[in-house]
PDB file of N, CA and C in Angstrom:
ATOM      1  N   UNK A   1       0.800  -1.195   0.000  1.00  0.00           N
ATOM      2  CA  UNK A   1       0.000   0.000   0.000  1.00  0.00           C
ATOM      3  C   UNK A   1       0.853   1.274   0.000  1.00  0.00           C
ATOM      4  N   UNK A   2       1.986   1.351   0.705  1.00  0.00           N
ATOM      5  CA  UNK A   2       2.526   2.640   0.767  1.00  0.00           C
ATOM      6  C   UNK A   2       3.299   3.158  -0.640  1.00  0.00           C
ATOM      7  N   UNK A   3       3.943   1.458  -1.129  1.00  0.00           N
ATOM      8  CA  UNK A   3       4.299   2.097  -2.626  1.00  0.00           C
ATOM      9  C   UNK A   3       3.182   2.433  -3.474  1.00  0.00           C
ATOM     10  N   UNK A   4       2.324   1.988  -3.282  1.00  0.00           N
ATOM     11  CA  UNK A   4       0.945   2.737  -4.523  1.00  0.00           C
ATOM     12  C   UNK A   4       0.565   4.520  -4.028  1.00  0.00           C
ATOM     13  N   UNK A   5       0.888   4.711  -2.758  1.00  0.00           N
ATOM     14  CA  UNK A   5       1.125   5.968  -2.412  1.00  0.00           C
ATOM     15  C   UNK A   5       1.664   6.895  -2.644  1.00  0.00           C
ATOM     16  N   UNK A   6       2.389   5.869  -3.170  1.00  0.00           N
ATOM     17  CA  UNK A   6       4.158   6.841  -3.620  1.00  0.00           C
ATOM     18  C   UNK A   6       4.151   7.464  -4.636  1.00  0.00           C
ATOM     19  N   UNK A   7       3.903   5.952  -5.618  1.00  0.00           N
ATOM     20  CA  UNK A   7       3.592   6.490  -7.008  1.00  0.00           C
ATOM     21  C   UNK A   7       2.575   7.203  -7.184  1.00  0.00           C
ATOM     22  N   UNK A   8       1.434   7.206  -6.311  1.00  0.00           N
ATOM     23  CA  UNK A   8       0.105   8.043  -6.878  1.00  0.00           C
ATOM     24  C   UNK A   8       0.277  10.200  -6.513  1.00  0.00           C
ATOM     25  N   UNK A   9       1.643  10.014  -5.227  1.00  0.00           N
ATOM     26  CA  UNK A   9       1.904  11.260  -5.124  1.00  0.00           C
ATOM     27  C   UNK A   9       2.655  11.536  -6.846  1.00  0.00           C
ATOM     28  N   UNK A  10       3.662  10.595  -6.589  1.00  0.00           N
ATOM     29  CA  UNK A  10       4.716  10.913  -7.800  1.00  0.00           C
ATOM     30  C   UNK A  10       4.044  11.548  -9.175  1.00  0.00           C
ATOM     31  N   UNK A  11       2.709  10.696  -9.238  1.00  0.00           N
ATOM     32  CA  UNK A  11       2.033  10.309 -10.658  1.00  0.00           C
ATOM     33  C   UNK A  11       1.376  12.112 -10.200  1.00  0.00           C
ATOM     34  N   UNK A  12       1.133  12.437  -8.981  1.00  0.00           N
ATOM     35  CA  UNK A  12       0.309  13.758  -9.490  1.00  0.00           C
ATOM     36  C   UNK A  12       1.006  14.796  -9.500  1.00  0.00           C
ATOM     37  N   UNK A  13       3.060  14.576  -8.703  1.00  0.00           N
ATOM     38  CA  UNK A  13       3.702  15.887  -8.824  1.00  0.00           C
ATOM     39  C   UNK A  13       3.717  15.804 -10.117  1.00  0.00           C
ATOM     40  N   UNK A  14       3.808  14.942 -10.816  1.00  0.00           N
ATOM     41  CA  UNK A  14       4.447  15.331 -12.372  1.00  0.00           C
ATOM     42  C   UNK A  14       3.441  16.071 -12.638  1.00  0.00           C
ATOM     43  N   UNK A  15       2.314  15.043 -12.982  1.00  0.00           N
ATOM     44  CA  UNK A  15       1.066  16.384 -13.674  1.00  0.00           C
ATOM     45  C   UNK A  15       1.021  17.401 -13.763  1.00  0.00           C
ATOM     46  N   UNK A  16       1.194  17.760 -11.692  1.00  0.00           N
ATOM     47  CA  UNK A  16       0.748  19.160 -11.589  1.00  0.00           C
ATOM     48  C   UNK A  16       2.241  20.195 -11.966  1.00  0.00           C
ATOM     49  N   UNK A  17       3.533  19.809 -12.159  1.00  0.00           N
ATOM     50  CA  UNK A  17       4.950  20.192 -12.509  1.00  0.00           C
ATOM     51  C   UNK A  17       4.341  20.255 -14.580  1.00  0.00           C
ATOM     52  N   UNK A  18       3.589  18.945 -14.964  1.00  0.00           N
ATOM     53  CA  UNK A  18       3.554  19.673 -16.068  1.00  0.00           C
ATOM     54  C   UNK A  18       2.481  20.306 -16.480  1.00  0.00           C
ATOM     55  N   UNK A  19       1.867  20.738 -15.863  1.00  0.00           N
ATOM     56  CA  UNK A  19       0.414  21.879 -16.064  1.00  0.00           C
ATOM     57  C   UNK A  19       0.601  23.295 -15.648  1.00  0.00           C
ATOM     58  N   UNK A  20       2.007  22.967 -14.758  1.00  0.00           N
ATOM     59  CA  UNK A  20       2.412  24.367 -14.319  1.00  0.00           C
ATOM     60  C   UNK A  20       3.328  24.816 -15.408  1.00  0.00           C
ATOM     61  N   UNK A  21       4.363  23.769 -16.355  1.00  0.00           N
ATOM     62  CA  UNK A  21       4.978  24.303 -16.978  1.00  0.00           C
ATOM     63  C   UNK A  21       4.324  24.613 -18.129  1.00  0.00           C
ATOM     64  N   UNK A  22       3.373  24.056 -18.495  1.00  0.00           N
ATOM     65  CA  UNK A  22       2.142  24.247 -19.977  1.00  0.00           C
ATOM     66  C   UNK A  22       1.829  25.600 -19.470  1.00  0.00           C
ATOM     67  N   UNK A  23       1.027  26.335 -18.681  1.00  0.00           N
ATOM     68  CA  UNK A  23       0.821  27.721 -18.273  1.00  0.00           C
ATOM     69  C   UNK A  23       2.235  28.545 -18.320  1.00  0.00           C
ATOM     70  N   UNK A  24       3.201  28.065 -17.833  1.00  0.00           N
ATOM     71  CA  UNK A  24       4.244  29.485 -17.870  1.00  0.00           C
ATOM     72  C   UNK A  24       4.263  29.200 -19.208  1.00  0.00           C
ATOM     73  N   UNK A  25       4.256  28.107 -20.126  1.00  0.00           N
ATOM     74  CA  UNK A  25       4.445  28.365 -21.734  1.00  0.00           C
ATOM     75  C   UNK A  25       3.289  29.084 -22.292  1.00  0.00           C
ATOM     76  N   UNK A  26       1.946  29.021 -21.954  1.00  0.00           N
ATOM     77  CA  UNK A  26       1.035  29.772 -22.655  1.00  0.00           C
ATOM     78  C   UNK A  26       1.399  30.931 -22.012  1.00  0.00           C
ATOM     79  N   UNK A  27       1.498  31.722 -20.569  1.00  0.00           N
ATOM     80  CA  UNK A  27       1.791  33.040 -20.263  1.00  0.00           C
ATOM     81  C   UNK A  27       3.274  33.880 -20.948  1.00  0.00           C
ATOM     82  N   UNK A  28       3.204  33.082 -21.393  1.00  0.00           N
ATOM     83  CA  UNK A  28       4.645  33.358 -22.039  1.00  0.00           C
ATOM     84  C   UNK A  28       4.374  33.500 -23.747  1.00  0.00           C
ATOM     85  N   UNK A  29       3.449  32.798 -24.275  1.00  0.00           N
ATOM     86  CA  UNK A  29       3.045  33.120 -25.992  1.00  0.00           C
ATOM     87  C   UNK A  29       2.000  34.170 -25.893  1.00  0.00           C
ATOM     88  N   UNK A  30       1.250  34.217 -25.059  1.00  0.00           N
ATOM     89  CA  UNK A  30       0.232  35.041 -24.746  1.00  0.00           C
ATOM     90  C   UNK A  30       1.084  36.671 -24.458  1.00  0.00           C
ATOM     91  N   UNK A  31       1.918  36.628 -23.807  1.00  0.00           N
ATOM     92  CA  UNK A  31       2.781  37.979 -23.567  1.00  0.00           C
ATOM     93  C   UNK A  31       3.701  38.564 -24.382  1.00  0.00           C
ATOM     94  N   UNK A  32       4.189  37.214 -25.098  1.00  0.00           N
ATOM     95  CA  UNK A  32       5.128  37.713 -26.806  1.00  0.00           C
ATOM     96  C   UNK A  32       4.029  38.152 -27.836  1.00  0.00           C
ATOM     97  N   UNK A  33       2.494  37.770 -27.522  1.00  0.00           N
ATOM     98  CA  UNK A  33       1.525  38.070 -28.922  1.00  0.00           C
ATOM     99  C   UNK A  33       1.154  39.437 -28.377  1.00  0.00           C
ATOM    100  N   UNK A  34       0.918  39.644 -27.075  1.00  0.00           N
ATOM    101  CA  UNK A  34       0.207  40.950 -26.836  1.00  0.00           C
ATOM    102  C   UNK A  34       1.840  42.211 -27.449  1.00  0.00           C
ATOM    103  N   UNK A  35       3.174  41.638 -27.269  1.00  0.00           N
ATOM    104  CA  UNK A  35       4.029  42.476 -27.311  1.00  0.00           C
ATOM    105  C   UNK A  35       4.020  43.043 -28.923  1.00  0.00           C
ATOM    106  N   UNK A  36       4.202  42.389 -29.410  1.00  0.00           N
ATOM    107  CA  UNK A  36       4.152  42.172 -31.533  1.00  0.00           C
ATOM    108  C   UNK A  36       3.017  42.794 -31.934  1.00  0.00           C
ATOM    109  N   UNK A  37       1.495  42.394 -31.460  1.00  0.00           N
ATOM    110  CA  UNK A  37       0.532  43.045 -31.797  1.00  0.00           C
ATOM    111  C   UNK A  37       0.747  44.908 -31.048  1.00  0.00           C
ATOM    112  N   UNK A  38       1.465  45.049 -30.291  1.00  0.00           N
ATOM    113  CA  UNK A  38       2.008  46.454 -29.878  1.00  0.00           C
ATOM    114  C   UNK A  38       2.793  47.239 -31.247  1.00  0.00           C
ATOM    115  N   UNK A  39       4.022  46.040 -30.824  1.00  0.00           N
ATOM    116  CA  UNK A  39       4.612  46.796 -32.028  1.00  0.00           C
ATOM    117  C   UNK A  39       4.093  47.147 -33.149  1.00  0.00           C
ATOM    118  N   UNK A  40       3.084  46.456 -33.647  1.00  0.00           N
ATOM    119  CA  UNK A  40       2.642  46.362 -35.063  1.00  0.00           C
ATOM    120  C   UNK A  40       1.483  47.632 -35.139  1.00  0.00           C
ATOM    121  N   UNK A  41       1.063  47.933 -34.077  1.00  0.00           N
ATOM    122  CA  UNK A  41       0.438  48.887 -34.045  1.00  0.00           C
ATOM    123  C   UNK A  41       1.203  50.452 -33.903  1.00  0.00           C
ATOM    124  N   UNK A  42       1.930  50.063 -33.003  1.00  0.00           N
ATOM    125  CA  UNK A  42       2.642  51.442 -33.101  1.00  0.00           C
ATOM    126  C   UNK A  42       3.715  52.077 -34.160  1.00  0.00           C
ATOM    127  N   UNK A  43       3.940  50.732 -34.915  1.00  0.00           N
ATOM    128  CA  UNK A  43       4.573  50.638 -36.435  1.00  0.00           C
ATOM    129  C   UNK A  43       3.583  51.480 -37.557  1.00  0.00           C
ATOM    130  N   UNK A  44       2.225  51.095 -37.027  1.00  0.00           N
ATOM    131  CA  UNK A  44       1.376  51.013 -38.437  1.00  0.00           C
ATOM    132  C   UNK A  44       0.819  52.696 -38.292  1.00  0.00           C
ATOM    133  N   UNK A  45       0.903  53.138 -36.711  1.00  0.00           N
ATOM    134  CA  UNK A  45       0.486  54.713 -36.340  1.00  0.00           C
ATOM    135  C   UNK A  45       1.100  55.601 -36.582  1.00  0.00           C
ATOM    136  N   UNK A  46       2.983  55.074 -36.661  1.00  0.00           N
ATOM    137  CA  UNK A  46       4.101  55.731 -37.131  1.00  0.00           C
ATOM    138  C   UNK A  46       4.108  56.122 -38.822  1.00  0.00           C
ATOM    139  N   UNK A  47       3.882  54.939 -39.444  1.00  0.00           N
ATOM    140  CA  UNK A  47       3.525  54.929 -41.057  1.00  0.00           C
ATOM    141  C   UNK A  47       2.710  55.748 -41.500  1.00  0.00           C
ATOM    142  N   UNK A  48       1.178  55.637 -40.716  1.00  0.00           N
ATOM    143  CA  UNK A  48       0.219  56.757 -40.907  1.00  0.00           C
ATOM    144  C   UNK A  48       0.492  58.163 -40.977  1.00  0.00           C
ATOM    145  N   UNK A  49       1.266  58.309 -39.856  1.00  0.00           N
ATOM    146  CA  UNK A  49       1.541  60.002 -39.482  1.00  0.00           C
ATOM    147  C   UNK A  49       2.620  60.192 -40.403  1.00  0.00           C
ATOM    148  N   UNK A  50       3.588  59.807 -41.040  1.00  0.00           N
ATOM    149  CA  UNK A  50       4.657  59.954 -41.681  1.00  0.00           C
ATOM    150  C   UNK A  50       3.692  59.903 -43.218  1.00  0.00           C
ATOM    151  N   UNK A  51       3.069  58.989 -43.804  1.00  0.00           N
ATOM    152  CA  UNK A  51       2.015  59.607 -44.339  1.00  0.00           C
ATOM    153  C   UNK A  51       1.286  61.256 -45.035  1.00  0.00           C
ATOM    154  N   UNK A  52       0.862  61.001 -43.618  1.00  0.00           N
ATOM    155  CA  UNK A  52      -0.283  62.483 -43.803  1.00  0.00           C
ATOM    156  C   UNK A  52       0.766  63.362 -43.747  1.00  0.00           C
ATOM    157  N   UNK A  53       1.875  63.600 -42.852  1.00  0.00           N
ATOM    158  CA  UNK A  53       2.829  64.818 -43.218  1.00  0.00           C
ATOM    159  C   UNK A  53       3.680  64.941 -44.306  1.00  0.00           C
ATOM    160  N   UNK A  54       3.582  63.943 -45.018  1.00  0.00           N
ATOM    161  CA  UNK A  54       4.054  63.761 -46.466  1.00  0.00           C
ATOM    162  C   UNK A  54       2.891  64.778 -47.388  1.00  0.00           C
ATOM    163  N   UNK A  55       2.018  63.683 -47.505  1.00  0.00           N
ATOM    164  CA  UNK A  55       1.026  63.893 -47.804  1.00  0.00           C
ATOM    165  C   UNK A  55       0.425  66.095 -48.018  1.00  0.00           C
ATOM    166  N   UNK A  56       0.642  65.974 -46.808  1.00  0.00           N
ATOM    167  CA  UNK A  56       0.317  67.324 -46.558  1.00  0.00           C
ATOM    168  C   UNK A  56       1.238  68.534 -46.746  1.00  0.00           C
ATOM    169  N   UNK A  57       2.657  67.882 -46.915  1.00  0.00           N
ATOM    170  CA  UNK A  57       3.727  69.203 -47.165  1.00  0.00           C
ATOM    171  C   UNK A  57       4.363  69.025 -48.495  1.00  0.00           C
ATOM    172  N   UNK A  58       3.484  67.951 -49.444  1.00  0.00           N
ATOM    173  CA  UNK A  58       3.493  67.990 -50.877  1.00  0.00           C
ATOM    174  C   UNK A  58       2.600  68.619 -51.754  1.00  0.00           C
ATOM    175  N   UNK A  59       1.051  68.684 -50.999  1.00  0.00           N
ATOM    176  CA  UNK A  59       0.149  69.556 -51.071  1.00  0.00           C
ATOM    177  C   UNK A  59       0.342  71.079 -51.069  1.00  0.00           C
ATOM    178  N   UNK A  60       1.378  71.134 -50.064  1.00  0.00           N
ATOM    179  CA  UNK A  60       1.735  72.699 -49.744  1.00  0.00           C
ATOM    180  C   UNK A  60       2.521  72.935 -51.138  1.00  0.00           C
ATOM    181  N   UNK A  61       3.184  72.549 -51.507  1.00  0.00           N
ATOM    182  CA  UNK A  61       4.197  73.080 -53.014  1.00  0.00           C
ATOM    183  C   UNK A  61       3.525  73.500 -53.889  1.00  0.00           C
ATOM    184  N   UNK A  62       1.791  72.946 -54.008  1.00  0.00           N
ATOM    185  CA  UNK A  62       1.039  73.609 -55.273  1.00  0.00           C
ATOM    186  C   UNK A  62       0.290  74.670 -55.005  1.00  0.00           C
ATOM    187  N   UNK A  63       0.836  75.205 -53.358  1.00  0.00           N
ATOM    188  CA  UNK A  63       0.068  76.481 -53.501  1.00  0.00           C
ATOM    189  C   UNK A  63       0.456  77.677 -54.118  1.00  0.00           C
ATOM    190  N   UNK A  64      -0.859  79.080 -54.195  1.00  0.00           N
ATOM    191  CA  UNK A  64      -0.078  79.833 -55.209  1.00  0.00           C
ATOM    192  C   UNK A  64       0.939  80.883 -54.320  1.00  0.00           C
ATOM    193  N   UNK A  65       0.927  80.691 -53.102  1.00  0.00           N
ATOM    194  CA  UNK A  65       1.343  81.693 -52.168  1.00  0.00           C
ATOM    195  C   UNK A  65       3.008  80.806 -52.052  1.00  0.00           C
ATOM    196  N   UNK A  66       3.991  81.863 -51.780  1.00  0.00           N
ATOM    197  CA  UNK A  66       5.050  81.642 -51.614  1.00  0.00           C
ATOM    198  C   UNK A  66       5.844  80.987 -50.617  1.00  0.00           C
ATOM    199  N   UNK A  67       4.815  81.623 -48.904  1.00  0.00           N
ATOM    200  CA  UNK A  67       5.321  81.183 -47.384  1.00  0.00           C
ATOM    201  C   UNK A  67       4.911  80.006 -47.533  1.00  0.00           C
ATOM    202  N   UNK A  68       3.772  79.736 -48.196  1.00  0.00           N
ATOM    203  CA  UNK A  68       2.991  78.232 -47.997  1.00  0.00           C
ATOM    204  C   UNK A  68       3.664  77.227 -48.401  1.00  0.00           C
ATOM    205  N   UNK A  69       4.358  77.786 -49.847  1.00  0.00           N
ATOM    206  CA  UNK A  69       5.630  76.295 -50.600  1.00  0.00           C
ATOM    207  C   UNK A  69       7.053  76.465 -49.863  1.00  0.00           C
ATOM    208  N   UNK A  70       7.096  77.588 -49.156  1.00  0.00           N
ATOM    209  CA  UNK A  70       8.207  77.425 -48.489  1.00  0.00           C
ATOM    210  C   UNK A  70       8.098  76.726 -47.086  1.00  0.00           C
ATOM    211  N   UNK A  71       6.810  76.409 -46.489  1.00  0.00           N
ATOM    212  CA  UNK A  71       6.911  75.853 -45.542  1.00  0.00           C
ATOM    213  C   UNK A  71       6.803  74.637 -45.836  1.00  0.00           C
ATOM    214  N   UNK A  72       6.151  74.138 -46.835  1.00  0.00           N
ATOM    215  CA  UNK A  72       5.921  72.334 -47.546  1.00  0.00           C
ATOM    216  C   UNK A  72       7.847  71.899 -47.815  1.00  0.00           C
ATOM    217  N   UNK A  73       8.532  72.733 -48.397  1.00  0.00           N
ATOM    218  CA  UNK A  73      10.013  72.496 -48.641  1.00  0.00           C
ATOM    219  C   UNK A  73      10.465  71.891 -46.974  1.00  0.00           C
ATOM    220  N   UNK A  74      10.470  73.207 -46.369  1.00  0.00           N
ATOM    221  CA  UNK A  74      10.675  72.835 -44.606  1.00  0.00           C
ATOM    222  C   UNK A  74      10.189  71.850 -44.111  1.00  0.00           C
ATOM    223  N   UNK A  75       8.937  71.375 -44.279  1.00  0.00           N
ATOM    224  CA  UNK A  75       8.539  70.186 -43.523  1.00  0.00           C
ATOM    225  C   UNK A  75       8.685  69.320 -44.011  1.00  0.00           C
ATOM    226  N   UNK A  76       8.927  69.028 -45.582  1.00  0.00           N
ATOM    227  CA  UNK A  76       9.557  68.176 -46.675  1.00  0.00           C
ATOM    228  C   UNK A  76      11.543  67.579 -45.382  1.00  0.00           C
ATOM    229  N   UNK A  77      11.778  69.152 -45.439  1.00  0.00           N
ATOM    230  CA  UNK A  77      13.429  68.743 -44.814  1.00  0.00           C
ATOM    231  C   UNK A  77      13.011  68.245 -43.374  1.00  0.00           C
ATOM    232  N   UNK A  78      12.091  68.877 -42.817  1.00  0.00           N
ATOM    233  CA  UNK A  78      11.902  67.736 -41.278  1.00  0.00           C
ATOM    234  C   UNK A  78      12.170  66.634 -40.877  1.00  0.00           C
ATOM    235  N   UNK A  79      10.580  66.342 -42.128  1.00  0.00           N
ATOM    236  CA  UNK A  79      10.377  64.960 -42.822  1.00  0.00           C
ATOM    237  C   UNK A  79      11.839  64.056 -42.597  1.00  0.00           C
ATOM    238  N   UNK A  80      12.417  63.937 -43.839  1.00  0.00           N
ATOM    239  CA  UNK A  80      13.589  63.304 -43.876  1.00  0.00           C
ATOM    240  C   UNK A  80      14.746  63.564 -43.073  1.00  0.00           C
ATOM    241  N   UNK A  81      15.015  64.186 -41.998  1.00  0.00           N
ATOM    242  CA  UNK A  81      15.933  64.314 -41.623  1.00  0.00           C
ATOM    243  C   UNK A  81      15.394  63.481 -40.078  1.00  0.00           C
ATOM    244  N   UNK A  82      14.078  62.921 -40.062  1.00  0.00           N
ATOM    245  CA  UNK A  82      13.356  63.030 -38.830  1.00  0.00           C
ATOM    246  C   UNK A  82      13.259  61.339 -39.195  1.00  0.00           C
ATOM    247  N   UNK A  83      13.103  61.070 -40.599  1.00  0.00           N
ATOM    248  CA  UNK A  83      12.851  59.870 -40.615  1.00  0.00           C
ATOM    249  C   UNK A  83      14.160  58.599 -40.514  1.00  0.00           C
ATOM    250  N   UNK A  84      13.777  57.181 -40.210  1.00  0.00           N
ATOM    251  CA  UNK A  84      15.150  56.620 -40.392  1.00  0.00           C
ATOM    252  C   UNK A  84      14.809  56.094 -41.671  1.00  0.00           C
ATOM    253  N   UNK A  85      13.979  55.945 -42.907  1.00  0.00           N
ATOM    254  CA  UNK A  85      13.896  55.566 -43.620  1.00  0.00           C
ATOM    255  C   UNK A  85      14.807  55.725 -45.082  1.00  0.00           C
ATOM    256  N   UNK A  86      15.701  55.715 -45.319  1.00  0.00           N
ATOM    257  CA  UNK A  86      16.477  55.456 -46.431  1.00  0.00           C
ATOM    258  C   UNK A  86      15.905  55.902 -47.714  1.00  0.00           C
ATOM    259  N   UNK A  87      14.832  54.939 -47.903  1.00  0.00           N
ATOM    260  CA  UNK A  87      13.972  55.224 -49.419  1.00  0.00           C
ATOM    261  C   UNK A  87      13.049  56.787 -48.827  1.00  0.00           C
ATOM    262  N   UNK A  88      12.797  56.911 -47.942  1.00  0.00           N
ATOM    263  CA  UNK A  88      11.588  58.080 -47.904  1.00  0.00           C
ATOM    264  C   UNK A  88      12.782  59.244 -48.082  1.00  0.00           C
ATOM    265  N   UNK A  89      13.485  59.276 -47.074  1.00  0.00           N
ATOM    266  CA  UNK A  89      14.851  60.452 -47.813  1.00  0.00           C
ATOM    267  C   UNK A  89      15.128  60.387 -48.864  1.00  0.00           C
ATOM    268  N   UNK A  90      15.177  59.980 -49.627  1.00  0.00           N
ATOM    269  CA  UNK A  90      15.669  59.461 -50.915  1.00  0.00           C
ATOM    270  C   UNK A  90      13.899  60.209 -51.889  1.00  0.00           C
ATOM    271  N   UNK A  91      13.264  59.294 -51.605  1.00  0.00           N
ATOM    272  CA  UNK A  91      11.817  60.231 -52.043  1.00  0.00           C
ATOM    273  C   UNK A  91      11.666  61.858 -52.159  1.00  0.00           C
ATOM    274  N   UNK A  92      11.929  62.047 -50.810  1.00  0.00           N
ATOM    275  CA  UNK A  92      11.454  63.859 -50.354  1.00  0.00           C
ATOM    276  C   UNK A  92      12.692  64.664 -51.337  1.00  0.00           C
ATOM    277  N   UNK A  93      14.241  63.676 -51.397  1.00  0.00           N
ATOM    278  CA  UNK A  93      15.293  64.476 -52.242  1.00  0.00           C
ATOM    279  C   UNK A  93      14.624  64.711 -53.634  1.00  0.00           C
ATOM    280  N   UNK A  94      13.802  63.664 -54.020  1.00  0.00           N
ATOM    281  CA  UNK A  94      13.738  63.230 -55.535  1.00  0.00           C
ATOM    282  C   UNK A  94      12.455  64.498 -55.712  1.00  0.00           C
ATOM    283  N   UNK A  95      11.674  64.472 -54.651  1.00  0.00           N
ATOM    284  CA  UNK A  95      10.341  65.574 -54.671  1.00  0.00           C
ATOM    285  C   UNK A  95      11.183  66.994 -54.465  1.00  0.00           C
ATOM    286  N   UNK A  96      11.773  67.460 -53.956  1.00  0.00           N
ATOM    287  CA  UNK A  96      12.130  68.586 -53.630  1.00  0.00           C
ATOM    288  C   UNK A  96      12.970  69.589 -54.884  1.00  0.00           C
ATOM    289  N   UNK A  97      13.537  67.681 -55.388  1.00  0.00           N
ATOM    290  CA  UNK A  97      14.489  69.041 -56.892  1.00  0.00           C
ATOM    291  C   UNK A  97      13.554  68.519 -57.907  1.00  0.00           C
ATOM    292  N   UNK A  98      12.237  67.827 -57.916  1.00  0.00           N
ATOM    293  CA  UNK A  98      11.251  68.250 -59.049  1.00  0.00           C
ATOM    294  C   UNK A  98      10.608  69.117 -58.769  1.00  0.00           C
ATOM    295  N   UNK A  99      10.569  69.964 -57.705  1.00  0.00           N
ATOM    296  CA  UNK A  99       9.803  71.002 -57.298  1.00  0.00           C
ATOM    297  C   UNK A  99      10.615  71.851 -58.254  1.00  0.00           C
ATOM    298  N   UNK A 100      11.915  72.165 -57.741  1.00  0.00           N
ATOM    299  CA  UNK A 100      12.858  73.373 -58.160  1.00  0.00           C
ATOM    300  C   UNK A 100      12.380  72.917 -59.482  1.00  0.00           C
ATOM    301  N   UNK A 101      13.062  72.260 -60.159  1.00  0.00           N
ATOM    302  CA  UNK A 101      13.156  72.447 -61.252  1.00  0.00           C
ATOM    303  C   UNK A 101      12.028  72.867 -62.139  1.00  0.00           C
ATOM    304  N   UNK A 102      10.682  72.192 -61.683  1.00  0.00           N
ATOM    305  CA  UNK A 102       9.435  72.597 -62.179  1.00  0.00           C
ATOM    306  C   UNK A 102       9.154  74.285 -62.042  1.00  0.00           C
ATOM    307  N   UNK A 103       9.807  74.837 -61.094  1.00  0.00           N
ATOM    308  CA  UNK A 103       9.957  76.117 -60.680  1.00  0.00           C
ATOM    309  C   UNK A 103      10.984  77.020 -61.624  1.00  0.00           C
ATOM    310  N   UNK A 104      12.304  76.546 -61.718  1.00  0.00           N
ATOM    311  CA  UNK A 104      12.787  77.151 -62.404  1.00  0.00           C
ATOM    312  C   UNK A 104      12.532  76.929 -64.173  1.00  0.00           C
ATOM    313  N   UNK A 105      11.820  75.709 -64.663  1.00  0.00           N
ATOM    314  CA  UNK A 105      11.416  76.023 -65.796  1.00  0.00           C
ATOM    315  C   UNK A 105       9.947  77.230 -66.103  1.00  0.00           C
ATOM    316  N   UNK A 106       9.203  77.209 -65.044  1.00  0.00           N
ATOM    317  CA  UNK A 106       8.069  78.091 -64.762  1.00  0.00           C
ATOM    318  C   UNK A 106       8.762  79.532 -64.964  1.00  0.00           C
ATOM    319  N   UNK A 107       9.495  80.095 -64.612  1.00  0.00           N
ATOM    320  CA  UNK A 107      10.112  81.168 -64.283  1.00  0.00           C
ATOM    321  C   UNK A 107      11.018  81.300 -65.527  1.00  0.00           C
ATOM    322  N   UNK A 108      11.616  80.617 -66.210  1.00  0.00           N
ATOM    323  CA  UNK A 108      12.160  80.817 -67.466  1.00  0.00           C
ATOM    324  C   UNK A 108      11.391  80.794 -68.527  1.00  0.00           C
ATOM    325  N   UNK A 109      10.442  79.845 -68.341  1.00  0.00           N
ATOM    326  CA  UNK A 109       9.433  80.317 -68.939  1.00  0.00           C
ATOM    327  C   UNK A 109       8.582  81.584 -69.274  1.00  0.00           C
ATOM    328  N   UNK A 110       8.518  82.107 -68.069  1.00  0.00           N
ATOM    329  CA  UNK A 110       7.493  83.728 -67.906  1.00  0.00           C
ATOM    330  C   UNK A 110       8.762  84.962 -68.297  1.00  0.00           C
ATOM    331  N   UNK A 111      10.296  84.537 -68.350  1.00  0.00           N
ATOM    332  CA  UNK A 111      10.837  85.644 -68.706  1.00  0.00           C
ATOM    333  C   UNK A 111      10.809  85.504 -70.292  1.00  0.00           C
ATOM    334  N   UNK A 112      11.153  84.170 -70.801  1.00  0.00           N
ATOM    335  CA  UNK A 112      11.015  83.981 -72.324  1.00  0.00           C
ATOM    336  C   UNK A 112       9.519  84.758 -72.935  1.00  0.00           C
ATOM    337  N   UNK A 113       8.740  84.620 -72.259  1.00  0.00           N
ATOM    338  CA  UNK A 113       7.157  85.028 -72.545  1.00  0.00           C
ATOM    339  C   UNK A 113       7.250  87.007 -72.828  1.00  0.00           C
ATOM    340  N   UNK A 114       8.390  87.355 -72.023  1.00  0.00           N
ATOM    341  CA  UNK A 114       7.719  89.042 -71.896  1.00  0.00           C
ATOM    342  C   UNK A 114       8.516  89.833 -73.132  1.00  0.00           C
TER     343      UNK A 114
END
């Protein structure tokens, strides 16, 4: 009788040793998913806003007022100097001297004209 005791403790530390270790493994996938679904959100809020201030200080270049395209240039240089993105610097460079240049053919244009 006492060895069937033994084993029947033995038989339930294990269980309960592996039901405890099955929980620290789910508290543990459960806490890496809540972490990733973080990141991925605060990735995807970062993208957004980098976005709309794109978005919005490329808008500014077609206005007809002067302070207004000079502030879209400025927030254009924010932009990229703010971002770590490689290609988006690379973008705002590629937007900024089609601006000029669209500018300085505009303007050679209107002196050829008079």
């Amino acid at each position: 009788m006492p060895v069937r005791v033994d084993v029947m403790q033995l038989s339930l530390t294990a269980a309960a040793g592996t039901g405890g270790g099955l929980a620290l493994w789910l508290a543990f996938r459960r806490q890496r998913s809540a972490e990733i679904t973080g990141q991925h959100t605060i990735h995807d809020a970062t993208e957004r806003r980098i976005t709309e201030l794109y978005t919005s200080a490329t808008e500014q270049l077609g206005s007809e007022h002067a302070a207004v395209r000079l502030a879209g240039l400025y927030a254009l240089d924010w932009l990229g100097r703010d971002s770590t993105h490689p290609t988006l610097r690379q973008t705002i460079v590629d937007v900024a001297f089609a601006y000029l240049r669209a500018t300085a053919r505009r303007r050679r244009g209107f002196r050829q004209g008079q």
